[in-house]
C-alpha atoms as a PDB file:
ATOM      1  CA  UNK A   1     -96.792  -1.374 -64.357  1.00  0.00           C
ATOM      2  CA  UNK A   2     -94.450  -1.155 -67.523  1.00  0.00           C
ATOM      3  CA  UNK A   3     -93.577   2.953 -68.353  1.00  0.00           C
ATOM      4  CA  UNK A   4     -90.897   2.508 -71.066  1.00  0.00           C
ATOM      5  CA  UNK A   5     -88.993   0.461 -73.067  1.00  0.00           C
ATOM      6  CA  UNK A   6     -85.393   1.863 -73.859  1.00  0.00           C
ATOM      7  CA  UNK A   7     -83.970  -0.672 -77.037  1.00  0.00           C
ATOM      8  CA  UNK A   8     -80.323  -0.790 -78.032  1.00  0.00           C
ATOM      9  CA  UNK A   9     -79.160  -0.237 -81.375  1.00  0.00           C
ATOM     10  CA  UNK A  10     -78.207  -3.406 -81.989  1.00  0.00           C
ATOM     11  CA  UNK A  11     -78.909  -7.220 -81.380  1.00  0.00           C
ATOM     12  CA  UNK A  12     -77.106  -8.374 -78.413  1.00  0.00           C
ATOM     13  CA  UNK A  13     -77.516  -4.631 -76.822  1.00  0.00           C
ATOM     14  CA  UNK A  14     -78.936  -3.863 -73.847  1.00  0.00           C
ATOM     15  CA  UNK A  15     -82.874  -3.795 -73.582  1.00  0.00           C
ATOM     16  CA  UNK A  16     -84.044  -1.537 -70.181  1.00  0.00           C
ATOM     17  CA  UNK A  17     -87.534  -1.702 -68.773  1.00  0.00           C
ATOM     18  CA  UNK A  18     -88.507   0.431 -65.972  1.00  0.00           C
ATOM     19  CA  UNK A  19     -92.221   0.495 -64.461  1.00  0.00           C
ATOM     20  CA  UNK A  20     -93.296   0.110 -60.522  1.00  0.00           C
ATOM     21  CA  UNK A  21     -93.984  -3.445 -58.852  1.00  0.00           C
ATOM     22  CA  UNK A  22     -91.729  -5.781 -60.360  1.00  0.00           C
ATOM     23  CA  UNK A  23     -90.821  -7.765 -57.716  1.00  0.00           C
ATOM     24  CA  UNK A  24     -87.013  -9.501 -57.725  1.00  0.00           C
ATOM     25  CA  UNK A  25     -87.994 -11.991 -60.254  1.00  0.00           C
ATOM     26  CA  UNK A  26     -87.625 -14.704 -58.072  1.00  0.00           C
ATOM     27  CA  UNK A  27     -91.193 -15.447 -58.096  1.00  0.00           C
ATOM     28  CA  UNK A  28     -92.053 -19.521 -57.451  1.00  0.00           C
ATOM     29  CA  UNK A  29     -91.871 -21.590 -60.272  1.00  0.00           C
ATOM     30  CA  UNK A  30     -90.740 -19.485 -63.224  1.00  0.00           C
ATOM     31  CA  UNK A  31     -93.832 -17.585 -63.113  1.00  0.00           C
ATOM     32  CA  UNK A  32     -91.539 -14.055 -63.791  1.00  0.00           C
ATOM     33  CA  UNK A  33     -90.303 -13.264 -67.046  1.00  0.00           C
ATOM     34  CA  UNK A  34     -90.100 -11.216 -69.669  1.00  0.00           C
ATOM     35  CA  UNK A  35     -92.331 -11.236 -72.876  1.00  0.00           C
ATOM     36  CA  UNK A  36     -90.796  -9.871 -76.452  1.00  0.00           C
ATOM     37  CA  UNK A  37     -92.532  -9.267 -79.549  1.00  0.00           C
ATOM     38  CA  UNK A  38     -96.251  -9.964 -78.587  1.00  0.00           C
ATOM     39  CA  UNK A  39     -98.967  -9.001 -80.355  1.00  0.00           C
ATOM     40  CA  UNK A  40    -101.312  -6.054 -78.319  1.00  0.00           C
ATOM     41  CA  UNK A  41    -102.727  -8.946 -75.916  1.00  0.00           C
ATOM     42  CA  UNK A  42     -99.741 -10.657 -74.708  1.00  0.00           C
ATOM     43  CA  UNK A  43     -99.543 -13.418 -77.298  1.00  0.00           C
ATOM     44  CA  UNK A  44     -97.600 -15.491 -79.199  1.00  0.00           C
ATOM     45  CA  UNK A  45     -94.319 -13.347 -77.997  1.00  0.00           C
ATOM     46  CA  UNK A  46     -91.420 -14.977 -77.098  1.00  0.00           C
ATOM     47  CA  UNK A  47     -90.420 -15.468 -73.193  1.00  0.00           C
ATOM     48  CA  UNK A  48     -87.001 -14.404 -71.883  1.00  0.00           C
ATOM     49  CA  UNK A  49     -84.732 -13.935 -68.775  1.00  0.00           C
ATOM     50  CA  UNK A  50     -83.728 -10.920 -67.876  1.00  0.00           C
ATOM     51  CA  UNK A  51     -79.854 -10.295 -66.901  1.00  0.00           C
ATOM     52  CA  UNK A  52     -81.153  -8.610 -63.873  1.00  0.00           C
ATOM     53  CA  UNK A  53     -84.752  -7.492 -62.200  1.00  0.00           C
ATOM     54  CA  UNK A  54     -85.196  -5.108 -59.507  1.00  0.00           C
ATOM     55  CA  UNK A  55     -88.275  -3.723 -57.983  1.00  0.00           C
ATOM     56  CA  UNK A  56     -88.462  -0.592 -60.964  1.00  0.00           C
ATOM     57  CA  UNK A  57     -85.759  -1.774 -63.654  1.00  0.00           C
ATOM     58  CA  UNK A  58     -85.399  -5.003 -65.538  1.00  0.00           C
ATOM     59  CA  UNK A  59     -82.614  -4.994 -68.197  1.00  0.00           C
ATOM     60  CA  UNK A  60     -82.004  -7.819 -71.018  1.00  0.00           C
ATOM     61  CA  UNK A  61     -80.143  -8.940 -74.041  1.00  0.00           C
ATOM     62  CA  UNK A  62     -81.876  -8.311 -76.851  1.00  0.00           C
ATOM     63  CA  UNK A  63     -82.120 -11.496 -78.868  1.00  0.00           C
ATOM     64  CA  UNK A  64     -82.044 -11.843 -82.804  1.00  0.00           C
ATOM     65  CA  UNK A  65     -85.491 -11.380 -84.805  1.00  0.00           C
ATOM     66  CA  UNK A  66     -86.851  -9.336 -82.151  1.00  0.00           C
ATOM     67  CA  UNK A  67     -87.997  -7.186 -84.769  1.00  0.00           C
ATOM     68  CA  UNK A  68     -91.144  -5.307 -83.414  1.00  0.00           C
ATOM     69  CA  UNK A  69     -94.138  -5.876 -80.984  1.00  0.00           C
ATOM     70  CA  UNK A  70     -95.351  -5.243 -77.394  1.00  0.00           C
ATOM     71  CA  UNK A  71     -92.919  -6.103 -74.172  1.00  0.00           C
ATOM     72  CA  UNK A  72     -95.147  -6.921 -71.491  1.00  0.00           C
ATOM     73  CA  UNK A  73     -93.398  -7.841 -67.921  1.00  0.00           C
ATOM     74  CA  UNK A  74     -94.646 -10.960 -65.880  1.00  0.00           C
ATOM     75  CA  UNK A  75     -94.269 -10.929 -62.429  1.00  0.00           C
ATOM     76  CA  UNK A  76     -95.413 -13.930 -60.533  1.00  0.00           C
ATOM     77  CA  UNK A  77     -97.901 -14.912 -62.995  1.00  0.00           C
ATOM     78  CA  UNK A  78     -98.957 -11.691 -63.859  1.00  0.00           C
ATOM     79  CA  UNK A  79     -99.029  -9.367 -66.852  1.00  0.00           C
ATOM     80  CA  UNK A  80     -98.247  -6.017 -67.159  1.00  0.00           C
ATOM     81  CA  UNK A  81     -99.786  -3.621 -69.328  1.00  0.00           C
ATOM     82  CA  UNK A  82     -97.694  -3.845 -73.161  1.00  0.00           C
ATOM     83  CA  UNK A  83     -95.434  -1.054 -74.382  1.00  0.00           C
ATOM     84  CA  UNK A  84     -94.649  -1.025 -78.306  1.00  0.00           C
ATOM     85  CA  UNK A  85     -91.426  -1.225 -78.984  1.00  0.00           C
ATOM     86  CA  UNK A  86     -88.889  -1.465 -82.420  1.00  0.00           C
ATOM     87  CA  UNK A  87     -86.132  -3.749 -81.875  1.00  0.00           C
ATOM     88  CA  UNK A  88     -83.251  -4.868 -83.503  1.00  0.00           C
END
């Protein structure tokens, strides 16, 4: 579950998730990662790594032409519920 999205000021900042259940991220396969920009379903975002993911907190760079959409966190295949966010 995906509570907030805190987003840096600035490309390359710091982008911090926290929510409940998210695992380590070392879930088999690749099947954990972050999604940026999505539209409200989960789509046509763009997938990321995070810098590091713990059980309530998953931070990340934030990448250039973020720009704004719905961050949704996958964790071993599946989705979280999407939080808007604005980002550099």
């Amino acid at each position: 579950t995906l509570y907030s999205v805190t987003a840096p000021g600035e490309v390359g900042g710091e982008l911090v998730l926290q929510g409940r259940y998210f695992g380590d991220g070392r879930g088999g396969g690749g099947d954990s990662y972050v999604i940026l920009g999505a539209d409200i379903n989960g789509e046509n975002g763009g997938r990321i790594r995070p810098a590091s993911w713990g059980p309530s907190r998953v931070t990340l760079r934030v990448p250039e032409n973020a720009g704004y959409g719905f961050v949704f966190v996958v964790v071993d295949g599946v989705k979280s519920n999407g939080v808007p966010a604005n980002l550099p």
